[in-house]
N, C-alpha and C. Protein backbone atom coordinates (compact mmCIF):
# COMPACT_ATOMS: atom_id res chain seq x y z
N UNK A 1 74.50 185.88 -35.39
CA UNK A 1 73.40 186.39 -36.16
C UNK A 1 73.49 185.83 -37.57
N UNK A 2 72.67 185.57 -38.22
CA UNK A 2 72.29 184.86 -39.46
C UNK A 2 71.23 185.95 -40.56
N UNK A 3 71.53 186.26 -41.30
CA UNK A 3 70.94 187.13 -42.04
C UNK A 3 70.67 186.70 -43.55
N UNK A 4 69.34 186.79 -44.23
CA UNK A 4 69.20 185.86 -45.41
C UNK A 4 69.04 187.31 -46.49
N UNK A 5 68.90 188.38 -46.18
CA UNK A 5 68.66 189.47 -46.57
C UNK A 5 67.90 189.32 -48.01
N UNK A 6 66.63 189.45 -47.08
CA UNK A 6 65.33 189.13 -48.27
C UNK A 6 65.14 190.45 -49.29
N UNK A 7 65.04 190.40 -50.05
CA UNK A 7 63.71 191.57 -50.98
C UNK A 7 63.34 191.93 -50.61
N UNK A 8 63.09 193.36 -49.60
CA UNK A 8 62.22 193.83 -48.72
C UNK A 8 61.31 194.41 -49.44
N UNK A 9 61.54 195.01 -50.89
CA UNK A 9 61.28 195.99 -51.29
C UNK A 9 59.90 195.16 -52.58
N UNK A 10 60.05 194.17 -52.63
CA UNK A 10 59.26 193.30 -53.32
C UNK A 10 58.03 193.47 -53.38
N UNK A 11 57.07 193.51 -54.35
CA UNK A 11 55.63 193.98 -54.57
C UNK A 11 55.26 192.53 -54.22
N UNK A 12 54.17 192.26 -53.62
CA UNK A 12 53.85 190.60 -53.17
C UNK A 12 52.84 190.57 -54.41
N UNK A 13 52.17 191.18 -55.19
CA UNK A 13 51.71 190.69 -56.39
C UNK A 13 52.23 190.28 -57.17
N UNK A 14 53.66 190.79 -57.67
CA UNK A 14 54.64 190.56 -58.59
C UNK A 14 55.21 189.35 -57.84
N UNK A 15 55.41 189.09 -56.97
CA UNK A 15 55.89 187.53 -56.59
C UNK A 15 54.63 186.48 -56.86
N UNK A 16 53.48 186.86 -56.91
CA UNK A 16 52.52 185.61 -57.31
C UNK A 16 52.27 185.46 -57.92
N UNK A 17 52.66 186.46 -59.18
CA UNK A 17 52.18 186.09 -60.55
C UNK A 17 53.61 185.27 -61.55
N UNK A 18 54.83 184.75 -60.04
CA UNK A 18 55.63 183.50 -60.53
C UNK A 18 55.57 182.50 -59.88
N UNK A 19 55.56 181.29 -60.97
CA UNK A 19 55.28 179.81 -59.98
C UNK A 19 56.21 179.82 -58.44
N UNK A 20 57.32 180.74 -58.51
CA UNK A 20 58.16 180.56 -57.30
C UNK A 20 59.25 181.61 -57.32
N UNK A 21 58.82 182.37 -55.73
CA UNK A 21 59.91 183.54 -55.70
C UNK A 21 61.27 183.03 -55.52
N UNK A 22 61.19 181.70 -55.47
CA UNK A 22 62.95 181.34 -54.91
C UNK A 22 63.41 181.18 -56.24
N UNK A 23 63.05 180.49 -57.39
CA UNK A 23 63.69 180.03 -58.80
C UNK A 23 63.55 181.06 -59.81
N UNK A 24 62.04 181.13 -59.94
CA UNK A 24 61.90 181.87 -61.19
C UNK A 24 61.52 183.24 -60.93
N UNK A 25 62.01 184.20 -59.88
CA UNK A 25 61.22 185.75 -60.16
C UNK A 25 62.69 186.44 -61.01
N UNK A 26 61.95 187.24 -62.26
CA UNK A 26 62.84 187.74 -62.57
C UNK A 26 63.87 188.24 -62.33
N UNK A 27 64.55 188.92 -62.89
CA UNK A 27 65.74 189.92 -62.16
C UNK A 27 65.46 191.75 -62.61
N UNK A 28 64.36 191.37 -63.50
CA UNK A 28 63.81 192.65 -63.92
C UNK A 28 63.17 193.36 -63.03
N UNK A 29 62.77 192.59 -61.64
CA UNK A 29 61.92 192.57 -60.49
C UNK A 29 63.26 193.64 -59.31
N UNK A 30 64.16 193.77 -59.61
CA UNK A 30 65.10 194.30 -59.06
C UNK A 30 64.70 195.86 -58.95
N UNK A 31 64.87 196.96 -58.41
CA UNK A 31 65.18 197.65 -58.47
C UNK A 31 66.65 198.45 -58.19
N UNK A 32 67.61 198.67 -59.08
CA UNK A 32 69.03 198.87 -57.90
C UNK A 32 69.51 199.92 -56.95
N UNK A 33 68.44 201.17 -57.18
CA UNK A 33 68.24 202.12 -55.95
C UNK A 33 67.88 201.85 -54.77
N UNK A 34 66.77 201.12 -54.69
CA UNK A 34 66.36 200.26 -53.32
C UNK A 34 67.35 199.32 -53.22
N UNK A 35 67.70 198.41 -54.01
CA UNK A 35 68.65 197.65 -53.64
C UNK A 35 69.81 198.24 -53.13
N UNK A 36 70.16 199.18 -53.65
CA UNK A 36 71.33 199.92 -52.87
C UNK A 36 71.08 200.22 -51.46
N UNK A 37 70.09 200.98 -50.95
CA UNK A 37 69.51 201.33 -49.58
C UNK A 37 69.15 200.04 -48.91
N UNK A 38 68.93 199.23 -49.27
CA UNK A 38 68.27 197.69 -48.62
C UNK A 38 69.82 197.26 -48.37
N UNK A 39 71.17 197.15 -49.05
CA UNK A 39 72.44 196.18 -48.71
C UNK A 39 72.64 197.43 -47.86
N UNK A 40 72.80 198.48 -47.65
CA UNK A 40 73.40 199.19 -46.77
C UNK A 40 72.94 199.25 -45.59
N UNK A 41 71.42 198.96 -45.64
CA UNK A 41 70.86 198.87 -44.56
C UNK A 41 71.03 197.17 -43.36
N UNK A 42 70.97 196.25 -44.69
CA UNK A 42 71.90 195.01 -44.05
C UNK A 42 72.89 194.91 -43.42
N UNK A 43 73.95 195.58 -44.02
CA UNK A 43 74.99 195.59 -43.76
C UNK A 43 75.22 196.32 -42.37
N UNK A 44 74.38 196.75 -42.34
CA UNK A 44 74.41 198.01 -41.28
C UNK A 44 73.99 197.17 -39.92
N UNK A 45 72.64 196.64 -40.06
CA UNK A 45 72.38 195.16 -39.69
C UNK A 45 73.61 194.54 -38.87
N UNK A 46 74.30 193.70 -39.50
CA UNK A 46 75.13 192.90 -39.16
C UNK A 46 76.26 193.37 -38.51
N UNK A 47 76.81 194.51 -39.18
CA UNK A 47 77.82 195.44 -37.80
C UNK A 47 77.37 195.61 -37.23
N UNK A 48 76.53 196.15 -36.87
CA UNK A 48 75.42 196.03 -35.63
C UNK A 48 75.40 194.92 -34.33
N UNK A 49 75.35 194.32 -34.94
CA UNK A 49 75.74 192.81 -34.45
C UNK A 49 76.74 192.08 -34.01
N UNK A 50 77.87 192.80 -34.66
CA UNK A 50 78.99 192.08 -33.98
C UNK A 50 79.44 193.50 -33.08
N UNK A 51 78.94 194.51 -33.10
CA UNK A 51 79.14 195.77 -32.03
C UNK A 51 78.65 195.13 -30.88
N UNK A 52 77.61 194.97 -30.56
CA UNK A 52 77.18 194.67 -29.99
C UNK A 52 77.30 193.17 -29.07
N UNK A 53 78.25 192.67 -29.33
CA UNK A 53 79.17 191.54 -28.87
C UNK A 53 78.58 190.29 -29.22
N UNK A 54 77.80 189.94 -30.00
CA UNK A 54 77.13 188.73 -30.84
C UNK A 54 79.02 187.87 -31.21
N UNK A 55 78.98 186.57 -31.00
CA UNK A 55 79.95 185.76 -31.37
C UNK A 55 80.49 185.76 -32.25
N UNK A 56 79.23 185.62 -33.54
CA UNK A 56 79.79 185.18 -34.79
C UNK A 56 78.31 186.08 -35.42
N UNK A 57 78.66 186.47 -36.75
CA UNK A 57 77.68 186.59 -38.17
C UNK A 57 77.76 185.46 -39.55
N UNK A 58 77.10 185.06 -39.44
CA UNK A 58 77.01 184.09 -40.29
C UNK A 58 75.87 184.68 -41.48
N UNK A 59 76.92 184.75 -43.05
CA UNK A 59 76.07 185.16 -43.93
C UNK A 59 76.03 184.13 -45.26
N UNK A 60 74.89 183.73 -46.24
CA UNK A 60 74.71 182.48 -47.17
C UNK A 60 74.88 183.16 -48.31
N UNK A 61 74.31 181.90 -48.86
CA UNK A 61 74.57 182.38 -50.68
C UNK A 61 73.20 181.99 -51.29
N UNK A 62 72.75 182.90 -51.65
CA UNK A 62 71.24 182.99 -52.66
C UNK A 62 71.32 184.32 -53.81
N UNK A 63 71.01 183.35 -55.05
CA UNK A 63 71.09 183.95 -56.17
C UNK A 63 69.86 184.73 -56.40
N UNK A 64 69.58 186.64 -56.06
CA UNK A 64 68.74 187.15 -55.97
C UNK A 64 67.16 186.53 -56.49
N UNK A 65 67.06 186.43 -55.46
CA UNK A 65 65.98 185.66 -55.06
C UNK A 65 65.01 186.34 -54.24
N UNK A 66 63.53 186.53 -53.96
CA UNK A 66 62.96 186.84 -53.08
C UNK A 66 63.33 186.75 -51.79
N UNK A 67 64.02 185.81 -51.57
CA UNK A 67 64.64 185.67 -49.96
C UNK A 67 65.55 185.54 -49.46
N UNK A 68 66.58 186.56 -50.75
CA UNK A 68 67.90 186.34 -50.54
C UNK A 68 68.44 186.76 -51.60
N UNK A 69 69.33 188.20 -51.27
CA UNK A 69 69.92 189.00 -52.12
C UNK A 69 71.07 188.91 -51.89
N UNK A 70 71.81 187.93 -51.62
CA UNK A 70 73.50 187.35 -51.46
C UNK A 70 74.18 186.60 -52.41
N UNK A 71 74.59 186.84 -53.56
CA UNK A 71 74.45 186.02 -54.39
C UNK A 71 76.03 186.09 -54.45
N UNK A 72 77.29 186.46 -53.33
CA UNK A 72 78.47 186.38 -53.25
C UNK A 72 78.37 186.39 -51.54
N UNK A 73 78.66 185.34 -50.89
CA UNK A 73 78.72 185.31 -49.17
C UNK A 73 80.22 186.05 -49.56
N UNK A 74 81.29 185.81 -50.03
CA UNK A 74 82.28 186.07 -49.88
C UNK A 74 82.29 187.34 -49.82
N UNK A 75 82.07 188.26 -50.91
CA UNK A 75 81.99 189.90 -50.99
C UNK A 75 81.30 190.28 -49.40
N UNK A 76 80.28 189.73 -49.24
CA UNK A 76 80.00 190.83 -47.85
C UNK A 76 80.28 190.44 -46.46
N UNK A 77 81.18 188.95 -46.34
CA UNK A 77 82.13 188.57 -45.55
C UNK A 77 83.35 189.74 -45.33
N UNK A 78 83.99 190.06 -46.67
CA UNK A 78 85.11 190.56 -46.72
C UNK A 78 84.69 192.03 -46.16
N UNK A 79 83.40 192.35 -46.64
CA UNK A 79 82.81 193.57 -46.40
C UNK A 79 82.63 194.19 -44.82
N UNK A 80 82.57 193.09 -44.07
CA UNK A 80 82.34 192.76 -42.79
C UNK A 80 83.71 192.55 -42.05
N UNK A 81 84.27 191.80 -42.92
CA UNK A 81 85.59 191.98 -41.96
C UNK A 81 86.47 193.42 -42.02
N UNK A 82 86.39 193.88 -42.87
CA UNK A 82 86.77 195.46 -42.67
C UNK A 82 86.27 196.21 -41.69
N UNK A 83 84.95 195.98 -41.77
CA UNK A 83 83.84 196.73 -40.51
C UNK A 83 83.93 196.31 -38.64
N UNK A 84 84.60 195.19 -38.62
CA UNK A 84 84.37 194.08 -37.61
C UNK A 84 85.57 193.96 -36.65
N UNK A 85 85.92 193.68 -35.55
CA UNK A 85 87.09 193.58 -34.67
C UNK A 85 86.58 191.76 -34.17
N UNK A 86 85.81 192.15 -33.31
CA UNK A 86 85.92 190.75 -32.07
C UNK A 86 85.16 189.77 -33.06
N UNK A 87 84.42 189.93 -33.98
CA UNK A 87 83.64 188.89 -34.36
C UNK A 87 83.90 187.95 -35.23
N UNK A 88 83.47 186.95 -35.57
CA UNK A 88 83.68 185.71 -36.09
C UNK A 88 82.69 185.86 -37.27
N UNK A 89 82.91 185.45 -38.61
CA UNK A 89 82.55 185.71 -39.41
C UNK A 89 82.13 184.05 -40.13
N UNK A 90 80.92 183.99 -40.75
CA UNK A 90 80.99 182.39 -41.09
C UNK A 90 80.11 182.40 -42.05
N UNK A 91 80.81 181.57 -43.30
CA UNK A 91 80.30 181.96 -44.76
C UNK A 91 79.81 180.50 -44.57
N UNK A 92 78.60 180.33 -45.38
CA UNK A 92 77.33 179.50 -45.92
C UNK A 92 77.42 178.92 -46.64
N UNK A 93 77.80 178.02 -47.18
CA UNK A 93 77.20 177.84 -48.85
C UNK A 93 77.64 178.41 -50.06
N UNK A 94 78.79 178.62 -49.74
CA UNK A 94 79.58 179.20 -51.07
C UNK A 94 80.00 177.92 -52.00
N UNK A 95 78.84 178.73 -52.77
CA UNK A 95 78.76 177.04 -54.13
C UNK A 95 79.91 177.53 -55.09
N UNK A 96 80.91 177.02 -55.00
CA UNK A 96 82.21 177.06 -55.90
C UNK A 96 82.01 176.41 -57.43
N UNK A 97 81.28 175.45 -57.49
CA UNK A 97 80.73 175.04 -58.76
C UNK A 97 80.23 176.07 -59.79
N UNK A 98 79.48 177.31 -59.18
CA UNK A 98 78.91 178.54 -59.86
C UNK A 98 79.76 179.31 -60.12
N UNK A 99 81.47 179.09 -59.66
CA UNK A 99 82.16 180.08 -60.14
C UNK A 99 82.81 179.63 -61.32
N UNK A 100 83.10 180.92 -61.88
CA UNK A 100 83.89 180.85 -63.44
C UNK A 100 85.04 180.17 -63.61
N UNK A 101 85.83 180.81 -62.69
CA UNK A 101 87.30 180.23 -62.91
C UNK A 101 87.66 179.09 -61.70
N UNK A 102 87.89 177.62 -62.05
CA UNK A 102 87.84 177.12 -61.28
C UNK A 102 89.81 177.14 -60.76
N UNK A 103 90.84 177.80 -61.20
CA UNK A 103 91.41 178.13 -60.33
C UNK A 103 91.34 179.13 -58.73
N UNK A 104 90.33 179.56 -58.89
CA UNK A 104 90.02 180.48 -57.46
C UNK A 104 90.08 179.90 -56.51
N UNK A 105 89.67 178.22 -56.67
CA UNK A 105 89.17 177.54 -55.68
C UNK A 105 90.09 177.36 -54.54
């Protein structure tokens, strides 16, 4: 399973009044109550998924964005592997360039 965990909660007016929900929608556009209920509900999602005997979950990296509120694959990898037994877990696109400390790497 592959999950991009969009903005559900997103007003589609407020996305057209920016040239582009992937680059430029604010972050003021956030709400973090819904956002709280929307990752739990993802998350919920994807255990789901590997309960259910799915191979692997495969989750990316998008910097809150209209179509993609993952802006750490790693955090809800790790998040998942706590939650998870049989499944295979497979991180995306973890742009290491965006991180701070380049000892982490």
């Amino acid at each position: 399973m592959f999950h991009l965990m969009p903005c559900a909660a997103l007003n589609m007016k407020e996305r057209d009044r920016h040239p582009s929900a992937r680059v430029t929608l604010p972050n003021s556009l956030y709400e973090p109550k819904v956002g709280h209920e929307v990752y739990n509900r993802y998350l919920d999602e994807l255990e789901l998924a590997a309960e259910m005997g799915l191979d692997g979950v495969a989750v990316n990296e998008h910097h809150q964005n209209a179509y993609g509120l993952m802006p750490s694959p790693v955090v809800v990898a790790s998040s998942l592997a706590r939650r998870t037994e049989h499944c295979k877990l497979a991180i995306l696109g973890n742009a290491y360039a965006l991180h701070e400390y380049p000892l982490t790497r």
